[in-house]
N, C-alpha and C. Protein backbone atom coordinates (compact mmCIF):
# COMPACT_ATOMS: atom_id res chain seq x y z
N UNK A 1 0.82 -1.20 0.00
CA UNK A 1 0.00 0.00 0.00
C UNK A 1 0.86 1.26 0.00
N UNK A 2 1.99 1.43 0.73
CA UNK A 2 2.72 2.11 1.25
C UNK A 2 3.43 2.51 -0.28
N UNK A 3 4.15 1.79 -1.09
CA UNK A 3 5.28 1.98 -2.55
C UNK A 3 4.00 2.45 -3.13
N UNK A 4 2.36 1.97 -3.63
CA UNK A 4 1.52 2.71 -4.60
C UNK A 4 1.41 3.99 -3.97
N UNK A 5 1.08 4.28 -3.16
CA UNK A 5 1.00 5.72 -2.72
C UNK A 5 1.99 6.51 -3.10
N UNK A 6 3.49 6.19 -2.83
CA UNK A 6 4.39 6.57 -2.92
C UNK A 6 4.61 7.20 -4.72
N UNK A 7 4.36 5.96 -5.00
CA UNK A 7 4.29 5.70 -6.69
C UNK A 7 2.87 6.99 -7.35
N UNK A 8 2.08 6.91 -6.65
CA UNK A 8 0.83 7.91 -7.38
C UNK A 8 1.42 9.47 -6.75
N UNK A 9 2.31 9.65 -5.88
CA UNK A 9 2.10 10.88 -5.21
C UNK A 9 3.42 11.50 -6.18
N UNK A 10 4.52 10.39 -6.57
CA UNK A 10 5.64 10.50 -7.16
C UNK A 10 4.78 11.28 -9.15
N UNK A 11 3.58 10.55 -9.76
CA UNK A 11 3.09 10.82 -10.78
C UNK A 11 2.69 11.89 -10.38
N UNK A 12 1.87 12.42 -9.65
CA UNK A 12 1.15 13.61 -9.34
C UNK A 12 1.94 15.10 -9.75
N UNK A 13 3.29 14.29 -8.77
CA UNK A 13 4.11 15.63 -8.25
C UNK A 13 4.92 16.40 -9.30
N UNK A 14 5.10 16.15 -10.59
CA UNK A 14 5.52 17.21 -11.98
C UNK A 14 5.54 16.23 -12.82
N UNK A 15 4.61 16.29 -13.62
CA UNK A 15 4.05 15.60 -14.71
C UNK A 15 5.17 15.76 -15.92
N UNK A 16 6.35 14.57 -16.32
CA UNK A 16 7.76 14.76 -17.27
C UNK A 16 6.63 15.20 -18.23
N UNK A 17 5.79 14.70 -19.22
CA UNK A 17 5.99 14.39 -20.32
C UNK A 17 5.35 16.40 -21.05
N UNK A 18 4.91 17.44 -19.91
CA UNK A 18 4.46 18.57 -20.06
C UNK A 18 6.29 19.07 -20.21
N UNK A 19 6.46 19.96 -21.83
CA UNK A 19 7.62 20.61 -22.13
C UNK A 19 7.65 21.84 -20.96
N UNK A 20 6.60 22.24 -20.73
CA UNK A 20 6.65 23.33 -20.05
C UNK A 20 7.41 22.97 -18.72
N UNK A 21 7.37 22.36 -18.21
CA UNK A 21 8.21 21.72 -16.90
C UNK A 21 10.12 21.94 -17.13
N UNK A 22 10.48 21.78 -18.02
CA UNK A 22 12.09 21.74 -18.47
C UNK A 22 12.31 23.28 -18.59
N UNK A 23 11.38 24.35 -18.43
CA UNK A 23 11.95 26.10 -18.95
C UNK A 23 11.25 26.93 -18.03
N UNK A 24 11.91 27.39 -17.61
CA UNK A 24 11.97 28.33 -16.72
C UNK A 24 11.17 29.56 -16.54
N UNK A 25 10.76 29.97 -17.65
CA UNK A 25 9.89 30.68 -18.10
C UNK A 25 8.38 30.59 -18.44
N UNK A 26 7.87 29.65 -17.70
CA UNK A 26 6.55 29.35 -17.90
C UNK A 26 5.60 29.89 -16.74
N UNK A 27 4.07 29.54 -16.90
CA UNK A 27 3.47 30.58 -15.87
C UNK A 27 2.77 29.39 -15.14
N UNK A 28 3.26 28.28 -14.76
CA UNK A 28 2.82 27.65 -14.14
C UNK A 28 3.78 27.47 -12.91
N UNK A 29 4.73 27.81 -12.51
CA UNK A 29 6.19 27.46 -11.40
C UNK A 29 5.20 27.60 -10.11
N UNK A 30 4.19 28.04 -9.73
CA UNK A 30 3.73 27.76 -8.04
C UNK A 30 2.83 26.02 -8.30
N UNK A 31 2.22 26.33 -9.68
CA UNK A 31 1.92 24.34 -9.17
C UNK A 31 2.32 23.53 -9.47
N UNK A 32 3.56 23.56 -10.43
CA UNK A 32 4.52 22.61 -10.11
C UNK A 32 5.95 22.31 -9.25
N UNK A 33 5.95 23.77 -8.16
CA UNK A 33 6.75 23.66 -7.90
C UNK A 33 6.27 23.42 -5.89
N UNK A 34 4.89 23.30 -6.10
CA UNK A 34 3.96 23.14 -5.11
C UNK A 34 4.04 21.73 -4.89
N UNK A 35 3.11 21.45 -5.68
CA UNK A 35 3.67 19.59 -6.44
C UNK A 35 5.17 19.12 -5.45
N UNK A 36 5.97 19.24 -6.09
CA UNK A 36 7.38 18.73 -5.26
C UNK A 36 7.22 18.74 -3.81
N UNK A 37 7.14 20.45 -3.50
CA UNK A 37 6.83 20.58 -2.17
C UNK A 37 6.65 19.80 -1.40
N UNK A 38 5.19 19.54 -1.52
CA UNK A 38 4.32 18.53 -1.05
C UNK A 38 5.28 17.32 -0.86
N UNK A 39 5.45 16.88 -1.86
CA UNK A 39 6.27 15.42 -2.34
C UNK A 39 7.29 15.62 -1.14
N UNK A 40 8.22 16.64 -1.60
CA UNK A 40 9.44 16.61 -0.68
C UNK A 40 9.05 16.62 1.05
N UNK A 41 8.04 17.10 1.30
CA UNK A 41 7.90 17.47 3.25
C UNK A 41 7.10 15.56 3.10
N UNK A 42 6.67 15.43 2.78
CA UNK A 42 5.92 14.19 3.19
C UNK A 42 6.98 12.89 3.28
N UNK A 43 8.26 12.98 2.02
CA UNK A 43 8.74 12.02 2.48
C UNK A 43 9.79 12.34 3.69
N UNK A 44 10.00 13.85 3.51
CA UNK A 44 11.15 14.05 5.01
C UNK A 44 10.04 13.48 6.30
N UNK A 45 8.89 13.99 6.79
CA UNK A 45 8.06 13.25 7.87
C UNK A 45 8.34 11.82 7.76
N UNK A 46 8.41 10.86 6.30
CA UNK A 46 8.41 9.56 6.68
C UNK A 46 9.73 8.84 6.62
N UNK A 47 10.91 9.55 6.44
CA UNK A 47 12.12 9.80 6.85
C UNK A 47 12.74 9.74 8.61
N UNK A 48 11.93 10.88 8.69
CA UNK A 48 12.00 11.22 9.94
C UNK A 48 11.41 10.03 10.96
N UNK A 49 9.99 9.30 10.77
CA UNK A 49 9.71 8.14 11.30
C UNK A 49 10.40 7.14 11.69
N UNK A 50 10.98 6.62 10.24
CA UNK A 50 12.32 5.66 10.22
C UNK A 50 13.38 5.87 10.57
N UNK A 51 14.06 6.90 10.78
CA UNK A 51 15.14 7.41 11.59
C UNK A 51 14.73 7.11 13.48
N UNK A 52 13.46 7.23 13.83
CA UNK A 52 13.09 7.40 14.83
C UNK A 52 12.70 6.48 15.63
N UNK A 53 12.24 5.26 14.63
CA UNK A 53 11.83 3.78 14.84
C UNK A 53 13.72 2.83 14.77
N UNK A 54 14.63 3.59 14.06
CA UNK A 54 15.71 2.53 13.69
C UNK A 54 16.35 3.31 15.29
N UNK A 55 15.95 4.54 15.60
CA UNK A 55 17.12 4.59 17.06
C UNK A 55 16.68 4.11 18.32
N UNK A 56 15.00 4.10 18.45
CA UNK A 56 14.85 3.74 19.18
C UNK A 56 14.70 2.07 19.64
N UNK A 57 14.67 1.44 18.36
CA UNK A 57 15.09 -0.01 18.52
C UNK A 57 16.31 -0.87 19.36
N UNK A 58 16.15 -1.80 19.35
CA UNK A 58 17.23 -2.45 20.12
C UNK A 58 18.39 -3.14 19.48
N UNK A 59 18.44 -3.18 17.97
CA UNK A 59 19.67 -3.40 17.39
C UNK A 59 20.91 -2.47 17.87
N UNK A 60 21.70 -3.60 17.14
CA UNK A 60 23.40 -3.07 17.56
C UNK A 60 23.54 -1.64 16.71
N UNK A 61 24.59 -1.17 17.58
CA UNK A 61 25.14 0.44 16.94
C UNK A 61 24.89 0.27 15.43
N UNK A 62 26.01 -0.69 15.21
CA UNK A 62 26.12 -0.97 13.71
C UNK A 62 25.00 -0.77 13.00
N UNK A 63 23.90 -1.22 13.39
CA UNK A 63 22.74 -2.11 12.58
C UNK A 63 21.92 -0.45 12.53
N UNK A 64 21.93 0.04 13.52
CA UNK A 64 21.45 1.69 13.11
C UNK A 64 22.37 2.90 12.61
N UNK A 65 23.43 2.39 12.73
CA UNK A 65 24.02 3.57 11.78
C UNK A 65 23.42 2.86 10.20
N UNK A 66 24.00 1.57 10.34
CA UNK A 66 23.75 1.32 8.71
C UNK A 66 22.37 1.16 8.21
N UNK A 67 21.62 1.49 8.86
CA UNK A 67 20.03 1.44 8.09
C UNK A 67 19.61 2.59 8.18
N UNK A 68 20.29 4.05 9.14
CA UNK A 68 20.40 5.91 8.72
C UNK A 68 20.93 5.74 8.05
N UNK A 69 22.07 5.44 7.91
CA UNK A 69 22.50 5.83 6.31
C UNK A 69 22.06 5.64 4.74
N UNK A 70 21.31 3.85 5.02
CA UNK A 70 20.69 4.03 3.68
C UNK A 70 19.66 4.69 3.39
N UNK A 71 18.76 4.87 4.85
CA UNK A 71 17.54 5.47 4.48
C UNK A 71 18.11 7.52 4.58
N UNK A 72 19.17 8.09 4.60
CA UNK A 72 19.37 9.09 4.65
C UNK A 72 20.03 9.44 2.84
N UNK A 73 21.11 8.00 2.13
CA UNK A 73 21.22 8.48 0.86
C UNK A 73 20.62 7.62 0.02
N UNK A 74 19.37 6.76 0.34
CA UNK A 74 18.39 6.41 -0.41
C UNK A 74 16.85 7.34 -0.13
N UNK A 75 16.29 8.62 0.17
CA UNK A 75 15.11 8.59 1.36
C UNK A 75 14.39 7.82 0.46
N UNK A 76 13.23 7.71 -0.54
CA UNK A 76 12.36 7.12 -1.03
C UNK A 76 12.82 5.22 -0.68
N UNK A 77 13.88 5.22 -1.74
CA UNK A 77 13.93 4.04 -1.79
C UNK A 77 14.14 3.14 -0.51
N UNK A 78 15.13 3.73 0.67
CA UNK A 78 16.13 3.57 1.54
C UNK A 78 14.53 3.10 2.52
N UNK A 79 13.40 4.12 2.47
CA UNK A 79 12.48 3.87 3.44
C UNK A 79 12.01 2.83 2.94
N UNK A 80 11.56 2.29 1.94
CA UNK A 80 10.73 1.19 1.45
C UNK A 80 11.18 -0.08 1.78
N UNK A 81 12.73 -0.14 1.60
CA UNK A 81 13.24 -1.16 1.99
C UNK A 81 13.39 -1.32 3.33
N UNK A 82 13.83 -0.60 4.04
CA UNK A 82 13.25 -0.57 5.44
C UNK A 82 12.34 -1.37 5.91
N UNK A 83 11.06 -0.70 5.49
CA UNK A 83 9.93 -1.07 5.77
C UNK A 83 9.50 -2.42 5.34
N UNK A 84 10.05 -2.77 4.06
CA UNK A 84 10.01 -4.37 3.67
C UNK A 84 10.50 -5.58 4.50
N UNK A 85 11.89 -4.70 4.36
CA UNK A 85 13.16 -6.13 5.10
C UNK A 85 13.92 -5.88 6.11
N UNK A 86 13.11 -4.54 6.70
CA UNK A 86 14.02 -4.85 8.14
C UNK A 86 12.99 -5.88 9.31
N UNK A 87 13.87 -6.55 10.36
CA UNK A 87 13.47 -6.93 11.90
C UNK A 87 12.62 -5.85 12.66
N UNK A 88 10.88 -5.30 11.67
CA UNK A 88 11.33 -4.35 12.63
C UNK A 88 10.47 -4.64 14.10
N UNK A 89 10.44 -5.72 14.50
CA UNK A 89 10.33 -5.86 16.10
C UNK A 89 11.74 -6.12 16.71
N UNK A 90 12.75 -6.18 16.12
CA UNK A 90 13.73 -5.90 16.98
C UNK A 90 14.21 -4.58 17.55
């Protein structure tokens, strides 16, 4: 449920196949640049979750540095997998 959402909010958020999106000069820049916005604060909140769920867990140091880090230079992807394949009742 979690990747389609992700996946419809990712289509929503600046539509490639509109030329107007690539130039700078167009009169649309507050809703597509609204669009992202959105996109961008929602996945920092679910960023922020997983950062918050991996420290307060009971794995080893190791095991939370290395699952901030992927989910800090993966966020989209880094959270999904997370959420797939980590222990997370440990």
């Amino acid at each position: 449920f979690l990747l389609q959402l992700c996946f419809a909010l990712l289509a929503v958020a600046a539509p490639a196949s509109d030329p107007a999106v690539g130039t700078a000069a167009h009169g649309n820049t507050w809703q597509y640049g609204t669009g992202g916005g959105i996109l961008g604060f929602i996945v920092l909140v679910l960023d922020i979750i997983v950062f918050l769920e991996v420290l307060k867990s009971d794995r080893p140091v190791s095991h939370k540095v290395l699952w901030c880090l992927v989910v800090f230079l993966f966020p989209i992807v880094g959270m999904v997998i997370y959420w797939l394949f980590s222990n997370r009742a440990a």
